[in-house]
C-alpha atoms as a PDB file:
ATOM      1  CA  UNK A   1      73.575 127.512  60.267  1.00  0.00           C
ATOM      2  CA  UNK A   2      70.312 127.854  61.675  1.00  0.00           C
ATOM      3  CA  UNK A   3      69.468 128.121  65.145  1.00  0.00           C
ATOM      4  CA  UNK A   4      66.172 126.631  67.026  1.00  0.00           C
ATOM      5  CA  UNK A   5      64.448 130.056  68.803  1.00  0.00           C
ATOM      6  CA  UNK A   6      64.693 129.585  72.438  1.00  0.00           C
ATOM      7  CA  UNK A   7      60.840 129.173  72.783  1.00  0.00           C
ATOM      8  CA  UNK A   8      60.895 126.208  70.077  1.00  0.00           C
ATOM      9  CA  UNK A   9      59.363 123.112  71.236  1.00  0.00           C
ATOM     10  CA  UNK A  10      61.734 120.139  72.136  1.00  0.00           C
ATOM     11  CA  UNK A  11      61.260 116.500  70.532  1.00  0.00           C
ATOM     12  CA  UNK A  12      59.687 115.717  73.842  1.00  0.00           C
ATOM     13  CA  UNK A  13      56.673 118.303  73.422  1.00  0.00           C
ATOM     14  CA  UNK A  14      56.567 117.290  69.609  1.00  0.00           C
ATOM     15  CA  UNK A  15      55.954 113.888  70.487  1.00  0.00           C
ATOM     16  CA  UNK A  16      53.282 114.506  73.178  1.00  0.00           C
ATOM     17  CA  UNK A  17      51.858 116.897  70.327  1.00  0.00           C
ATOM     18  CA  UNK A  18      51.812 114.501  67.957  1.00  0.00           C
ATOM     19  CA  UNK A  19      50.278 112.036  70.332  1.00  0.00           C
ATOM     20  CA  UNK A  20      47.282 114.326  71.642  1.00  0.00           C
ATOM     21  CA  UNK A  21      46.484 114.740  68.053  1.00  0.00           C
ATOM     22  CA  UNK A  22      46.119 111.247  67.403  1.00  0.00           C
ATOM     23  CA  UNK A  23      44.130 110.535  69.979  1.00  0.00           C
ATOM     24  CA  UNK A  24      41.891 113.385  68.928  1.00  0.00           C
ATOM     25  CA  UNK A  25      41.420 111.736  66.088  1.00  0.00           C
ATOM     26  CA  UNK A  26      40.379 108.485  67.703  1.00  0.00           C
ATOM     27  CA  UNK A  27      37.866 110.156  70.138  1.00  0.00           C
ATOM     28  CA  UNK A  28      36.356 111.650  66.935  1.00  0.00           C
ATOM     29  CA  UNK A  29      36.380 108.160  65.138  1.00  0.00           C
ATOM     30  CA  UNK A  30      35.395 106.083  68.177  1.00  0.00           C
ATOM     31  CA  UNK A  31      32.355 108.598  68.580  1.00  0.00           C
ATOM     32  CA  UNK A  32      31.356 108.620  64.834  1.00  0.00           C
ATOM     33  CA  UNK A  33      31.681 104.465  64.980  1.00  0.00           C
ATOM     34  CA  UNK A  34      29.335 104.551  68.131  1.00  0.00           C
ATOM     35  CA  UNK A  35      26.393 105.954  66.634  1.00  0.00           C
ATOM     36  CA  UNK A  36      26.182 103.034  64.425  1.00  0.00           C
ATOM     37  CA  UNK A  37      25.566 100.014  67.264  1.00  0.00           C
ATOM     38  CA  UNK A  38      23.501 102.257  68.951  1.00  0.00           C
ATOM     39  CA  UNK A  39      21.273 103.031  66.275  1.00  0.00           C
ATOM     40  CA  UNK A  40      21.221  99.479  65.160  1.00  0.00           C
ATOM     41  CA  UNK A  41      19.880  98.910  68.764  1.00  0.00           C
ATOM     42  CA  UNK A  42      17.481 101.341  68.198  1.00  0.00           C
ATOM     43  CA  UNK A  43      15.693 100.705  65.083  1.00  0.00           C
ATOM     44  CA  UNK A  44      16.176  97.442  66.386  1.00  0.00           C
ATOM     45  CA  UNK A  45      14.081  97.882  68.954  1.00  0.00           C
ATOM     46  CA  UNK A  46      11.214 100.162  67.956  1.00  0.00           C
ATOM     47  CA  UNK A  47      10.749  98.728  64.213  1.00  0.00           C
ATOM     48  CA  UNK A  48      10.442  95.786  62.429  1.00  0.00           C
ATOM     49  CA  UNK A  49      12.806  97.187  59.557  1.00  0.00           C
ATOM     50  CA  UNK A  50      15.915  95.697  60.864  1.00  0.00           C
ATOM     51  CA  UNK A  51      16.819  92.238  63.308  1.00  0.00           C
ATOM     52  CA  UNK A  52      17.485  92.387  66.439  1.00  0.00           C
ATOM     53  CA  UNK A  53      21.254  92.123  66.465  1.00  0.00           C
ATOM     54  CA  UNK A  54      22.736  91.246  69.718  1.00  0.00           C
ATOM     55  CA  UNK A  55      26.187  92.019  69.240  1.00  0.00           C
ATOM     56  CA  UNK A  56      25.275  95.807  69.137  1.00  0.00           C
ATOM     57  CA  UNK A  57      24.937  96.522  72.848  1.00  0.00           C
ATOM     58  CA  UNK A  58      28.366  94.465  73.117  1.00  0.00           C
ATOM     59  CA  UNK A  59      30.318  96.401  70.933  1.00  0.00           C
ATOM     60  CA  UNK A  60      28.304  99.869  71.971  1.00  0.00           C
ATOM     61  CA  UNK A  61      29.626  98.991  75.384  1.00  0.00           C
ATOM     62  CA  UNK A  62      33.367  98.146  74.369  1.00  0.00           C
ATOM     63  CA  UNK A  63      33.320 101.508  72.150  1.00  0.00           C
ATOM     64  CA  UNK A  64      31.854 103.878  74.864  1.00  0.00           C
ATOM     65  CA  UNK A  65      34.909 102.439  77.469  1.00  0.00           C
ATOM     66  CA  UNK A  66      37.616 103.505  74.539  1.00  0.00           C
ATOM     67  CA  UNK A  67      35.932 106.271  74.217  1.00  0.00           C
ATOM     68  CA  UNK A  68      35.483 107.413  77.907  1.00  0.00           C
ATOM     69  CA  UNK A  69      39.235 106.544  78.521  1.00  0.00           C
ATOM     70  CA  UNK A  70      40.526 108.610  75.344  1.00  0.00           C
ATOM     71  CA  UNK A  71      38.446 111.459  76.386  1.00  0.00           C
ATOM     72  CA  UNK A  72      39.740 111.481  79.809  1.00  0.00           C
ATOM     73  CA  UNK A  73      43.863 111.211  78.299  1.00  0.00           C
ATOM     74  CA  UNK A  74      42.787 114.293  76.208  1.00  0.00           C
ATOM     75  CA  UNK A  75      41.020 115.724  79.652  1.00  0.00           C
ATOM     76  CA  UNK A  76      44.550 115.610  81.437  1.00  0.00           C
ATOM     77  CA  UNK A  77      46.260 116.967  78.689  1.00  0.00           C
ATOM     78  CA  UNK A  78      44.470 120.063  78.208  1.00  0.00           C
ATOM     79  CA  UNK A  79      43.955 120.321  81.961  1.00  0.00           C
ATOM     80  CA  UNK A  80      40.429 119.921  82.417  1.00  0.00           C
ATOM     81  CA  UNK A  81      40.337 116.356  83.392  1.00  0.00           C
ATOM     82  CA  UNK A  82      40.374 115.874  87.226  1.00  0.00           C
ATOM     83  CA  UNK A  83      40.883 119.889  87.950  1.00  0.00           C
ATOM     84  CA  UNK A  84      38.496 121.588  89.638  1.00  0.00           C
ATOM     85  CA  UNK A  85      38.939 126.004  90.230  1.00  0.00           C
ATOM     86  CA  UNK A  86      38.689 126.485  93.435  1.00  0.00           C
ATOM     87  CA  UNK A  87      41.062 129.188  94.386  1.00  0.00           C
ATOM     88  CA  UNK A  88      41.315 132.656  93.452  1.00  0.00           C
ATOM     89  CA  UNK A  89      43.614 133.799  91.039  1.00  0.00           C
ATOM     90  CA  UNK A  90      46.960 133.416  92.513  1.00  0.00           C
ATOM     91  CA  UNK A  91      50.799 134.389  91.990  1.00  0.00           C
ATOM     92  CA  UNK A  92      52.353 132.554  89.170  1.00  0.00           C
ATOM     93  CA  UNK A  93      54.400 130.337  91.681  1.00  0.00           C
ATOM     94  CA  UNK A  94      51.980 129.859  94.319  1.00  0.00           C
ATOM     95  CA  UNK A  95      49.502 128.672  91.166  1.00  0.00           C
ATOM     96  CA  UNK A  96      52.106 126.906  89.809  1.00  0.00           C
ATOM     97  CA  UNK A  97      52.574 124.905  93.643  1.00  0.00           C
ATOM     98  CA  UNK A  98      48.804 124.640  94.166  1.00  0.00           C
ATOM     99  CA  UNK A  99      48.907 122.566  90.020  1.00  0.00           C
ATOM    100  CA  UNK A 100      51.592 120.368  91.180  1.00  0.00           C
ATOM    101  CA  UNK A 101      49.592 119.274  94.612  1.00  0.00           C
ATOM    102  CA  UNK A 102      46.759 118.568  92.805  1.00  0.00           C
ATOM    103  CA  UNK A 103      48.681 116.816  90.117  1.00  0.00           C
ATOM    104  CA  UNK A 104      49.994 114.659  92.400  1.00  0.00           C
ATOM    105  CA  UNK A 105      45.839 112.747  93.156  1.00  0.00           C
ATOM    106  CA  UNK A 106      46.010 112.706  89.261  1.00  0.00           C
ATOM    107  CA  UNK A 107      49.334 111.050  89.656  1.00  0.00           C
ATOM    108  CA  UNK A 108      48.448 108.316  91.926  1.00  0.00           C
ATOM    109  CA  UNK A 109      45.557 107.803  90.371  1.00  0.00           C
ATOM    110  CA  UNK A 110      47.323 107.295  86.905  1.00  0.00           C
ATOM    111  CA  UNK A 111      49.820 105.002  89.036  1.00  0.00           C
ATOM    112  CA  UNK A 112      46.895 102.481  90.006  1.00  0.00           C
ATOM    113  CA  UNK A 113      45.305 102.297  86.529  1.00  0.00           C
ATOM    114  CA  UNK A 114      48.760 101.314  85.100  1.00  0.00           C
ATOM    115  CA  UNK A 115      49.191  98.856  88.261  1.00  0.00           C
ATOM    116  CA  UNK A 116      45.599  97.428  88.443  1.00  0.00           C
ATOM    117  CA  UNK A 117      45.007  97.655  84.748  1.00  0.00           C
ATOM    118  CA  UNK A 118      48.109  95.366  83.567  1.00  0.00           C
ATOM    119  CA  UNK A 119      46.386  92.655  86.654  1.00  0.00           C
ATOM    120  CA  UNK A 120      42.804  93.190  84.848  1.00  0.00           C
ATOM    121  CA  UNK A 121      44.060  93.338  81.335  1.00  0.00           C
ATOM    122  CA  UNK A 122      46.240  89.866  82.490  1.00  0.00           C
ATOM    123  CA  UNK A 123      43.225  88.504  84.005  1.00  0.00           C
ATOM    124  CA  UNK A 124      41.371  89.485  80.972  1.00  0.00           C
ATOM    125  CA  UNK A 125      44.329  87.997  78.521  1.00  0.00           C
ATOM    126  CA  UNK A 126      42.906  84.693  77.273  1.00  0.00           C
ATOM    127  CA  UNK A 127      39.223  85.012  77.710  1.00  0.00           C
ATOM    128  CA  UNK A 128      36.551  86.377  74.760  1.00  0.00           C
ATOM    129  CA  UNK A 129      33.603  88.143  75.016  1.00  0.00           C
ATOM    130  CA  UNK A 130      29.971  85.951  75.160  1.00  0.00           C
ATOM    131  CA  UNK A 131      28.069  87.884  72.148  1.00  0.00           C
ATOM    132  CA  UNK A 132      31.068  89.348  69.424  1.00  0.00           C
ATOM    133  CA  UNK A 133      33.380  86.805  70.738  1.00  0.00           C
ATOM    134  CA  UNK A 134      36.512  89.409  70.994  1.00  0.00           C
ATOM    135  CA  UNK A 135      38.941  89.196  72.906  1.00  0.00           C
ATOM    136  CA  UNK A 136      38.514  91.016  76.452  1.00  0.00           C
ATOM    137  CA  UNK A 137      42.517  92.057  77.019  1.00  0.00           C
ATOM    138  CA  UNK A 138      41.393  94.444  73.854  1.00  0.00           C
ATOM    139  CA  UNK A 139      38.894  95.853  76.671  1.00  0.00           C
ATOM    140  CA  UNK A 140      40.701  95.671  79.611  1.00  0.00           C
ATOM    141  CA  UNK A 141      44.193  97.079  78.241  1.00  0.00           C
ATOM    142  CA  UNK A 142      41.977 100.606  77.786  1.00  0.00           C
ATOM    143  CA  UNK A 143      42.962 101.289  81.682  1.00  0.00           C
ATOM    144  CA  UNK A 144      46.707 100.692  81.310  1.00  0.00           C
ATOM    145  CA  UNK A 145      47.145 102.583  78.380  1.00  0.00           C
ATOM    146  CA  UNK A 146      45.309 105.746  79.871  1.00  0.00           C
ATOM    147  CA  UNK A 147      47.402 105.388  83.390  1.00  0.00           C
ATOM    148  CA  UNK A 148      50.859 105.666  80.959  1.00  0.00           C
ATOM    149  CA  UNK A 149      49.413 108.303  78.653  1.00  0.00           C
ATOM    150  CA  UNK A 150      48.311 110.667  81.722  1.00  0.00           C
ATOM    151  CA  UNK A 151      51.040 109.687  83.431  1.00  0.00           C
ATOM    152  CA  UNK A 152      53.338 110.944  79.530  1.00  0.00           C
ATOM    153  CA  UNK A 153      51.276 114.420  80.008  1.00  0.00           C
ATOM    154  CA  UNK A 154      51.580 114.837  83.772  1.00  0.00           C
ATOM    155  CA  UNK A 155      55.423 114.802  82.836  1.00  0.00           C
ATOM    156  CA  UNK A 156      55.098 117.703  80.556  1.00  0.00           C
ATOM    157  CA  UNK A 157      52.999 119.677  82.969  1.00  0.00           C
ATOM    158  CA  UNK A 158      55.097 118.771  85.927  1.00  0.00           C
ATOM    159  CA  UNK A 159      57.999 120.585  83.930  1.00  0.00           C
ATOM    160  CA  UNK A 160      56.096 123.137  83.424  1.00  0.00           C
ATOM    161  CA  UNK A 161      54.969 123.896  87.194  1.00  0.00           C
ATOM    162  CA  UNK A 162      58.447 123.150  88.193  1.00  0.00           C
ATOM    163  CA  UNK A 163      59.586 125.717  85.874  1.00  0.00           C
ATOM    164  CA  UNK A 164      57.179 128.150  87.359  1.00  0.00           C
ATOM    165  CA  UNK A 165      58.178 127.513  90.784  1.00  0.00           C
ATOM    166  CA  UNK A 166      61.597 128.221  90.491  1.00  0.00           C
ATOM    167  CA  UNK A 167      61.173 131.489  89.069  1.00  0.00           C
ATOM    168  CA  UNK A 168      61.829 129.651  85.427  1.00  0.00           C
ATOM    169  CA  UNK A 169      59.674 130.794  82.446  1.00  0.00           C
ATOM    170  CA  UNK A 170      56.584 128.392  81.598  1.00  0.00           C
END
């Protein structure tokens, strides 16, 4: 039979693995698929060589709020979202209590993006944008979905500092 080592990560970690990656992967898409609005808009702009597409700054717009809110779900996963160093180094515990304070700000604030962002992305439900003509909720649900994702990672991290704090390995 073979054991799991002790230090082997459980489905839970796997999962929010598996998810950070993905969304990796998105902010790296989402960023590539920006440049090409943008520069549209550009050329657009300065030269005759291309029309002046409208729907660019629409869609530009739309991409850089995915992209902002994927960024900052990475941010809190990796810690560097919302965190700001302003103690010296510490004890492992009284680091450890000094993370979960501060987690908790990130934890109401994840708490009123899922709250407020299901009443925008409701309000947003059956209306469509003026220039693409897509559907706003596809907008709006960005906030929602970032409030549950940090709110997946603070879990993790929460563990962890708990762990910590009770004299509990990391």
């Amino acid at each position: 039979m073979s054991e799991t080592p002790p230090d082997a990560p459980g489905p839970w970690r796997r999962t929010t693995a598996w998810y950070h990656r993905i969304l990796s992967y998105l902010l790296m898409v989402s960023v590539a698929i920006l440049v090409v609005p943008v520069t549209l808009q550009i050329f657009s702009r300065f030269t005759d060589l291309i029309p002046h597409y409208i729907w660019t700054e629409e869609m530009a717009r739309f991409l850089f709020i995915w992209t902002i809110m994927i960024g900052a779900m990475i941010g809190v996963r990796e810690s560097l979202h919302f965190e700001v160093d302003v103690w010296p180094r510490l004890r492992p515990r009284a680091e450890a209590a000094v993370k979960l304070m501060a987690k908790l700000g990130v934890l109401a604030l994840a708490l009123v993006f899922v709250w407020s962002g299901i009443e925008f992305t409701q309000f947003a439900w059956n209306r469509i944008s003026e220039l693409a003509e897509l559907p706003l909720w596809l907008i709006h649900i960005a906030w929602p979905i970032t409030g549950v994702t940090w709110l997946l990672f603070l879990g993790e991290q929460f563990v962890d500092d708990l762990r910590v704090l009770l004299g509990r390995s990391a």
